[in-house]
Protein backbone atom coordinates (compact mmCIF):
# COMPACT_ATOMS: atom_id res chain seq x y z
CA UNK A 1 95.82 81.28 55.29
CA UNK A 2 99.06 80.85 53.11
CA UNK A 3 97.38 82.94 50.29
CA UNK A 4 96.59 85.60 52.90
CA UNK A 5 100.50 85.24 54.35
CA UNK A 6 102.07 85.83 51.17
CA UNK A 7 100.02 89.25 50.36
CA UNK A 8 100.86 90.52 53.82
CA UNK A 9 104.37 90.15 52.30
CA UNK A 10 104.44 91.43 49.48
CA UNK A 11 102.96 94.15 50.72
CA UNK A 12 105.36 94.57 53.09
CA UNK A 13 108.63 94.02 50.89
CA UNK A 14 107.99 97.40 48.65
CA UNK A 15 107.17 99.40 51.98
CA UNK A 16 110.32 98.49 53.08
CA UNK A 17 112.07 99.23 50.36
CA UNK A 18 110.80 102.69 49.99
CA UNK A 19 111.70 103.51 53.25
CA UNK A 20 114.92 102.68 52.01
CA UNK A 21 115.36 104.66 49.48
CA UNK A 22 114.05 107.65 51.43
CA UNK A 23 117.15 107.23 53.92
CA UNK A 24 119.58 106.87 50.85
CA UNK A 25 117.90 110.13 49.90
CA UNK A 26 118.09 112.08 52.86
CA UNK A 27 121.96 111.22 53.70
CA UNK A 28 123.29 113.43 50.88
CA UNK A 29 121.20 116.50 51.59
CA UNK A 30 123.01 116.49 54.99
CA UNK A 31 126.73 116.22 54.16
CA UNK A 32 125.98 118.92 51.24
CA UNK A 33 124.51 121.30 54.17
CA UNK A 34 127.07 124.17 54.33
CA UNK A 35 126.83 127.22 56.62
CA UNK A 36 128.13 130.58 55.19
CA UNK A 37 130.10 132.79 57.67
CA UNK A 38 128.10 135.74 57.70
CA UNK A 39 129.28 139.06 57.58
CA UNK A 40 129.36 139.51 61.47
CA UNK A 41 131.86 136.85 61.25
CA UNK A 42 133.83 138.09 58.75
CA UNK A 43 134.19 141.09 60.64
CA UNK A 44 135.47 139.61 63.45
CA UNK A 45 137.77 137.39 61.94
CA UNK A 46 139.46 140.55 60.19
CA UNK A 47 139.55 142.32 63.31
CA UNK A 48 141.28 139.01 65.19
CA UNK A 49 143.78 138.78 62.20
CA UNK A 50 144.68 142.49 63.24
CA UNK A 51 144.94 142.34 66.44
CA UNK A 52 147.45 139.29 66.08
CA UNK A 53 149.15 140.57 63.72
CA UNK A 54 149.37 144.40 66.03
CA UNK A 55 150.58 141.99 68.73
CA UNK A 56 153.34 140.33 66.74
CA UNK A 57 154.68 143.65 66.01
CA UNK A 58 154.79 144.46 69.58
CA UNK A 59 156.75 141.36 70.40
CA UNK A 60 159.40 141.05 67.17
CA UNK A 61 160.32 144.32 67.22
CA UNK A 62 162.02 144.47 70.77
CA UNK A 63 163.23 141.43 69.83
CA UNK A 64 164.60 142.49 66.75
CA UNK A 65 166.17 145.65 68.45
CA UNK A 66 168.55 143.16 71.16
CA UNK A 67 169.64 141.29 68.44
CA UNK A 68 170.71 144.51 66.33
CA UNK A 69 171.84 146.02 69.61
CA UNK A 70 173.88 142.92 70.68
CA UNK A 71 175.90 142.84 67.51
CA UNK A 72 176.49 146.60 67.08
CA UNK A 73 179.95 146.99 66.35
CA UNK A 74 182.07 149.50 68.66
CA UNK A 75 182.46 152.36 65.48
CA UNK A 76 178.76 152.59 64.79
CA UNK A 77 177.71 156.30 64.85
CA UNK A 78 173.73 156.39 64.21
CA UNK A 79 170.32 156.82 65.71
CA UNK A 80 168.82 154.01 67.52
CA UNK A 81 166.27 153.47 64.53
CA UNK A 82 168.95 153.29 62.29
CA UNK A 83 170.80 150.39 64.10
CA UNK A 84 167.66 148.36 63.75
CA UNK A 85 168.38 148.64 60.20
CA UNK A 86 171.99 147.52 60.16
CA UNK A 87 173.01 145.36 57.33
CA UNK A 88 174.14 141.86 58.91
CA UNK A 89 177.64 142.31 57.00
CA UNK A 90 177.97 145.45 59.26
CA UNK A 91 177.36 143.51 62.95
CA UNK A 92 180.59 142.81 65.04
CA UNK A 93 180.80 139.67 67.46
CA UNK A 94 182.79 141.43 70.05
CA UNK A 95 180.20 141.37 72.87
CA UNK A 96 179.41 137.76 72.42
CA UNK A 97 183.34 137.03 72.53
CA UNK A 98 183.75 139.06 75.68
CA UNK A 99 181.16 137.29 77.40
CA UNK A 100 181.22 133.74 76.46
CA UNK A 101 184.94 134.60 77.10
CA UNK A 102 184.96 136.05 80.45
CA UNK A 103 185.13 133.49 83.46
CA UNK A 104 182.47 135.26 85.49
CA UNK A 105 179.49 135.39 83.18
CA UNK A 106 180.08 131.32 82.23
CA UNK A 107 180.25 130.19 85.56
CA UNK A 108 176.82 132.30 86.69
CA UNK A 109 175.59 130.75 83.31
CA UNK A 110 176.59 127.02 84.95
CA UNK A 111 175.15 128.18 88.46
CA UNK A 112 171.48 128.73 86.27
CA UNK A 113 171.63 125.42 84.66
CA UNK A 114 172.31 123.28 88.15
CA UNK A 115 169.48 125.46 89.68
CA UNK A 116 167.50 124.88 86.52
CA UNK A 117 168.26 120.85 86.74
CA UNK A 118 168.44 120.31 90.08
CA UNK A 119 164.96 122.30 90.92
CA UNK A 120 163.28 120.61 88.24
CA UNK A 121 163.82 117.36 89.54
CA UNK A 122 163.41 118.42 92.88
CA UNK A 123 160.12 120.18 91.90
CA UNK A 124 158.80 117.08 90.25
CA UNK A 125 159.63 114.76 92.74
CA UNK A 126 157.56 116.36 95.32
CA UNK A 127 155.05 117.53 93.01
CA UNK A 128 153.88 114.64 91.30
CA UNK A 129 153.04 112.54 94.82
CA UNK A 130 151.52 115.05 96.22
CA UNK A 131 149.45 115.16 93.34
CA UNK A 132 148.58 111.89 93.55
CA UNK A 133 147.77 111.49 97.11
CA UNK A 134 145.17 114.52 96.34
CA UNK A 135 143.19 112.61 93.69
CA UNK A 136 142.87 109.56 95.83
CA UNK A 137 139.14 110.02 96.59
CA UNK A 138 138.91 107.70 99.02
CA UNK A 139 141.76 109.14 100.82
CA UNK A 140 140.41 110.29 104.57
CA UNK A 141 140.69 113.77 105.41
CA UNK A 142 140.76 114.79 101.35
CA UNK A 143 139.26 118.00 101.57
CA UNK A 144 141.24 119.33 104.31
CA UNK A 145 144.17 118.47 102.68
CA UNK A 146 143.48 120.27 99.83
CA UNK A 147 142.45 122.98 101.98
CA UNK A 148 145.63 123.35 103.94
CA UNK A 149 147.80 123.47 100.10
CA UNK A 150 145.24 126.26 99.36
CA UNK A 151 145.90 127.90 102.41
CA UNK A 152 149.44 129.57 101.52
CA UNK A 153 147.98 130.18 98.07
CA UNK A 154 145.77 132.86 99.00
CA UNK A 155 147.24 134.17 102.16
CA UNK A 156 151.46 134.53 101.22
CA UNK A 157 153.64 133.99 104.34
CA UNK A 158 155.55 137.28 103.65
CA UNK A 159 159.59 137.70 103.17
CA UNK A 160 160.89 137.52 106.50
CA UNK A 161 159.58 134.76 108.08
CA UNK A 162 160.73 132.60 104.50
CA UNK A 163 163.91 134.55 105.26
CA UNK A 164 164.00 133.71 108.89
CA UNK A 165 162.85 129.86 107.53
CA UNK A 166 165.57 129.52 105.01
CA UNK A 167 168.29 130.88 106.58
CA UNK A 168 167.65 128.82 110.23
CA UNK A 169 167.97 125.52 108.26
CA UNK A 170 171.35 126.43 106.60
CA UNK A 171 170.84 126.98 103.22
CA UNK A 172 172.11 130.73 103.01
CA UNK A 173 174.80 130.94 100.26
CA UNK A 174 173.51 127.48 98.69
CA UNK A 175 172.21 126.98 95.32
CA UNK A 176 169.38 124.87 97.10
CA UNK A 177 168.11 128.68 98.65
CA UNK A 178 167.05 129.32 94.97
CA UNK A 179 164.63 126.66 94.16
CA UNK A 180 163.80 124.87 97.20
CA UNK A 181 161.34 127.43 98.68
CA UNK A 182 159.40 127.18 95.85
CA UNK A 183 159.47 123.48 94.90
CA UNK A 184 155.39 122.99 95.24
CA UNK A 185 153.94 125.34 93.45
CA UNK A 186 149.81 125.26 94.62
CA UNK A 187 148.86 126.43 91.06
CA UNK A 188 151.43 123.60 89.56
CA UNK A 189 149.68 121.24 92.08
CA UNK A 190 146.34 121.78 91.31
CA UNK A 191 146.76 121.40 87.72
CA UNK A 192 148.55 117.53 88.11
CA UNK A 193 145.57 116.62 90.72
CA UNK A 194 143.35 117.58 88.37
CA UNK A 195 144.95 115.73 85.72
CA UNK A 196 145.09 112.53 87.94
CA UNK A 197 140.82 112.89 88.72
CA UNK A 198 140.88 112.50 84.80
CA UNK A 199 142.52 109.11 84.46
CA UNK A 200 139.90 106.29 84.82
CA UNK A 201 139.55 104.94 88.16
CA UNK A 202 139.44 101.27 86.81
CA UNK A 203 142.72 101.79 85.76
CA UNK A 204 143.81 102.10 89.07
CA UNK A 205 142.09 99.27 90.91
CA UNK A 206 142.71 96.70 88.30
CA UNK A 207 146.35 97.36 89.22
CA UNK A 208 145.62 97.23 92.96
CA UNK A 209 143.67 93.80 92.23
CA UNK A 210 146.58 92.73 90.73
CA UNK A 211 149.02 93.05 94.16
CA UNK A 212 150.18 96.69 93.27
CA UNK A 213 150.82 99.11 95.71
CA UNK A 214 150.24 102.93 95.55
CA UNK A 215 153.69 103.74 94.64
CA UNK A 216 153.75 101.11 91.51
CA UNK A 217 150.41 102.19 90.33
CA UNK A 218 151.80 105.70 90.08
CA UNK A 219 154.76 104.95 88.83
CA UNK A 220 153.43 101.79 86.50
CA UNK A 221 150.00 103.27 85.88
CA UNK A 222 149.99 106.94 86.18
CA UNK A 223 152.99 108.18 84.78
CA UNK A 224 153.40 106.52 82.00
CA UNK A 225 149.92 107.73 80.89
CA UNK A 226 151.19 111.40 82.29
CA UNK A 227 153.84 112.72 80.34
CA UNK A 228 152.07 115.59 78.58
CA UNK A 229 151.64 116.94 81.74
CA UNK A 230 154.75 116.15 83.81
CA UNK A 231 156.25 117.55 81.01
CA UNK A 232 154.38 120.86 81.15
CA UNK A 233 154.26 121.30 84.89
CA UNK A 234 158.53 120.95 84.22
CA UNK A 235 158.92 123.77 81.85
CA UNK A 236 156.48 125.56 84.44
CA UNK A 237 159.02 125.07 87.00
CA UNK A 238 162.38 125.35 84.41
CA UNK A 239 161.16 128.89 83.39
CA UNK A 240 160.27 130.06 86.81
CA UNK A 241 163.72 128.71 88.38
CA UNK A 242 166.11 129.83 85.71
CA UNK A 243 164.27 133.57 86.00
CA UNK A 244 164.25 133.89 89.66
CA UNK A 245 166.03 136.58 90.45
CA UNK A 246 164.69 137.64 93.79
CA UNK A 247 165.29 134.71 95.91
CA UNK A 248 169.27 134.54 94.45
CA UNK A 249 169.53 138.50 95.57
CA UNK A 250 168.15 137.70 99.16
CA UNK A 251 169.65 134.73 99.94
CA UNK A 252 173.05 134.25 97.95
CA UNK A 253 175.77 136.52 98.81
CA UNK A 254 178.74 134.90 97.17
CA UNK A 255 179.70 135.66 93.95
CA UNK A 256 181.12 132.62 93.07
CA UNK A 257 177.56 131.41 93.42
CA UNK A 258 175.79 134.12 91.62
CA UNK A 259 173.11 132.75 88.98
CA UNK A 260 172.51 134.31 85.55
CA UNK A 261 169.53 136.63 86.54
CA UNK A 262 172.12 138.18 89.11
CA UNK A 263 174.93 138.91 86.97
CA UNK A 264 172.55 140.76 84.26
CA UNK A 265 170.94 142.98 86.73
CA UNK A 266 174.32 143.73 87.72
CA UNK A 267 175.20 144.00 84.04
CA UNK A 268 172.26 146.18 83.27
CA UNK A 269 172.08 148.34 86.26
CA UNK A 270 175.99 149.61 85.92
CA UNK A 271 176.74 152.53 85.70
CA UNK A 272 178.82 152.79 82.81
CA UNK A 273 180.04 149.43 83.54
CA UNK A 274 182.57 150.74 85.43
CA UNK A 275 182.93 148.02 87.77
CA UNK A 276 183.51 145.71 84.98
CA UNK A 277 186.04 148.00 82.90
CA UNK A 278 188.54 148.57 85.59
CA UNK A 279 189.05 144.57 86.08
CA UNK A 280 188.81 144.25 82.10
CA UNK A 281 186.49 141.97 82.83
CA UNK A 282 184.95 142.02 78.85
CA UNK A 283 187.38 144.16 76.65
CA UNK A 284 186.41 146.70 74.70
CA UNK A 285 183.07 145.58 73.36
CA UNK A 286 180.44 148.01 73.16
CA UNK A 287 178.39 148.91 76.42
CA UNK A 288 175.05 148.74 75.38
CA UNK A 289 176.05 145.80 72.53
CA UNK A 290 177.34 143.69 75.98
CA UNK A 291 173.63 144.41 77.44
CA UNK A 292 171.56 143.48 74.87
CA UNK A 293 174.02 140.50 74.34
CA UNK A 294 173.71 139.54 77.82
CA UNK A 295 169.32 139.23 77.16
CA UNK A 296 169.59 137.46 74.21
CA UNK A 297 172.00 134.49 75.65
CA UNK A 298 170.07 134.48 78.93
CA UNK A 299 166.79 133.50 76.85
CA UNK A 300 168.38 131.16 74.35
CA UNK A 301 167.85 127.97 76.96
CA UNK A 302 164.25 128.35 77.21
CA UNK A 303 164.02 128.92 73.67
CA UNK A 304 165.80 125.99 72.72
CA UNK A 305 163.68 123.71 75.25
CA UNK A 306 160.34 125.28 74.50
CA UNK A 307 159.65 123.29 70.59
CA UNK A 308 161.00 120.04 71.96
CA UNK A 309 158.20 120.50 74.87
CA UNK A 310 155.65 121.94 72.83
CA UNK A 311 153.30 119.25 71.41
CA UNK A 312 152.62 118.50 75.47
CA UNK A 313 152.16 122.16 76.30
CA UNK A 314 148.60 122.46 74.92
CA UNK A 315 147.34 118.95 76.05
CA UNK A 316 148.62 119.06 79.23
CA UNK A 317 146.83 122.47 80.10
CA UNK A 318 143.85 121.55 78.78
CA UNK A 319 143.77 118.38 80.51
CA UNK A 320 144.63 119.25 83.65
CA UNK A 321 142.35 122.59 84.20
CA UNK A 322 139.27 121.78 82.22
CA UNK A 323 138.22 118.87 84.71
CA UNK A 324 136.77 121.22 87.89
């Protein structure tokens, strides 16, 4: 029996050891696999580069044409095209002096940035619990919930009964008027509950083992493990406050109160500017170089904001509408 044993073994040790040395074989025939694009792809990939680059074109060059525009000095003579073109030693500061220098353009400029903080923060604070409360599944009465924020979604209340709305609660001629009626945004909402149904549900009720209540598990639990998103879902809300133009013309008639999207329509729709020039209210700076001046330093916030906010832009999207 012990003779038979130890054949049965060494029988069984060089099988083995082929098999082996097949495996070790077989490994680098896989990681040398390549696939060659073919020439469908390269095709496409040309066509994609041009189309990018055709669209880049279409966005630098208007671009390009405010900033010449903006620092046009008052004795240019010359085509438009030629302006483009203008050596920088040429440009003239004049309409950035008169308007960073006049009173009315840097207190609509303040009125933007306390309608940009304070709806932010307003925004988020109502946003992000409501949110929450959605992607409770156990919560009772879920999906009507969710059908009532849908609701107003799809079927948009019209502008007089939000004017009727707004103005019976007092907040004509406030700064609130601007952001308030718009501080849930369903689309904005959506996105955050979905991003919520992602986070791991353990998560949640080892923290509610532990004596936590709903409001410390979102703000121990959730948030912290939310900040791509929260800080998406903000420059959502920063860009659509510090652009909203219509609710400022409907419900603000003060000037003192006037917001930056107010004061360049007015800027941009004068005729002439004559309303400005008989108060002197920017000097003698070029017309059209006070315009295009006006565009660029109304965009330079969210331009400044937008690479600080940028490496949670993508991941926030992406996590919070890929989950249906």
């Amino acid at each position: 029996m012990a003779d038979n044993e130890m054949k049965i073994k060494a029988e069984a040790v060089p099988a083995l050891g082929k098999k082996k040395k097949e495996k070790v074989h077989l490994k680098p025939n896989l990681h040398n696999k390549t696939v060659r694009p073919t020439t469908a792809d390269k095709v496409f990939q040309i066509l994609v580069d041009v189309f990018m680059v055709f669209i880049l074109v279409v966005i630098v060059i208007p671009v390009w044409s405010t900033i010449t525009l903006s620092f046009r000095p008052n004795t240019y003579i010359g085509t438009y095209l030629e302006g483009m073109f203008l050596a920088p030693w040429d440009w003239s500061i004049d309409a950035y002096k008169a308007l960073l220098g006049n009173d009315g353009f840097a207190l609509a400029f303040f009125n933007s940035m306390k309608i940009l903080v304070g709806g932010v923060i307003c925004a988020l604070f109502l946003t992000i619990p409501m949110a929450y409360v959605m992607s409770v599944k156990t919560l009772p009465g879920r999906k009507i919930l969710s059908v009532i924020v849908i609701i107003p979604y799809v079927f948009n209340v019209g502008m007089i009964p939000a004017y009727l709305l707004v103005t019976s609660i007092g907040l004509q001629n406030h700064l609130a008027a601007v952001f308030l009626p718009g501080a849930i945004s369903t689309y904005n909402l959506i996105i955050m509950r979905q991003f919520f149904d992602g986070i791991p549900g353990e998560l949640k009720e080892s923290a509610r083992i532990d004596g936590c209540s709903e409001i410390q598990v979102l703000i121990k639990i959730i948030l912290p493990l939310s900040k791509a998103i929260v800080m998406t879902i903000g420059l959502y809300y920063g860009v659509s406050f510090w652009n909203n133009f219509f609710n400022a013309m409907l419900y603000i008639s003060d000037n003192y109160l006037y917001p930056l999207p107010i004061l360049l329509r007015n800027i941009l729709m004068a005729s002439g500017m004559n309303e400005f020039v008989e108060v002197n209210a920017f000097g003698n700076a070029p017309v059209q170089a006070i315009k295009a001046a006006s565009v660029f330093l109304s965009a330079i916030p969210m331009v400044i904001a937008y690479p600080f906010i940028q490496k949670y832009f993508t991941k926030g999207t992406l996590l919070g509408s890929v989950k249906g």
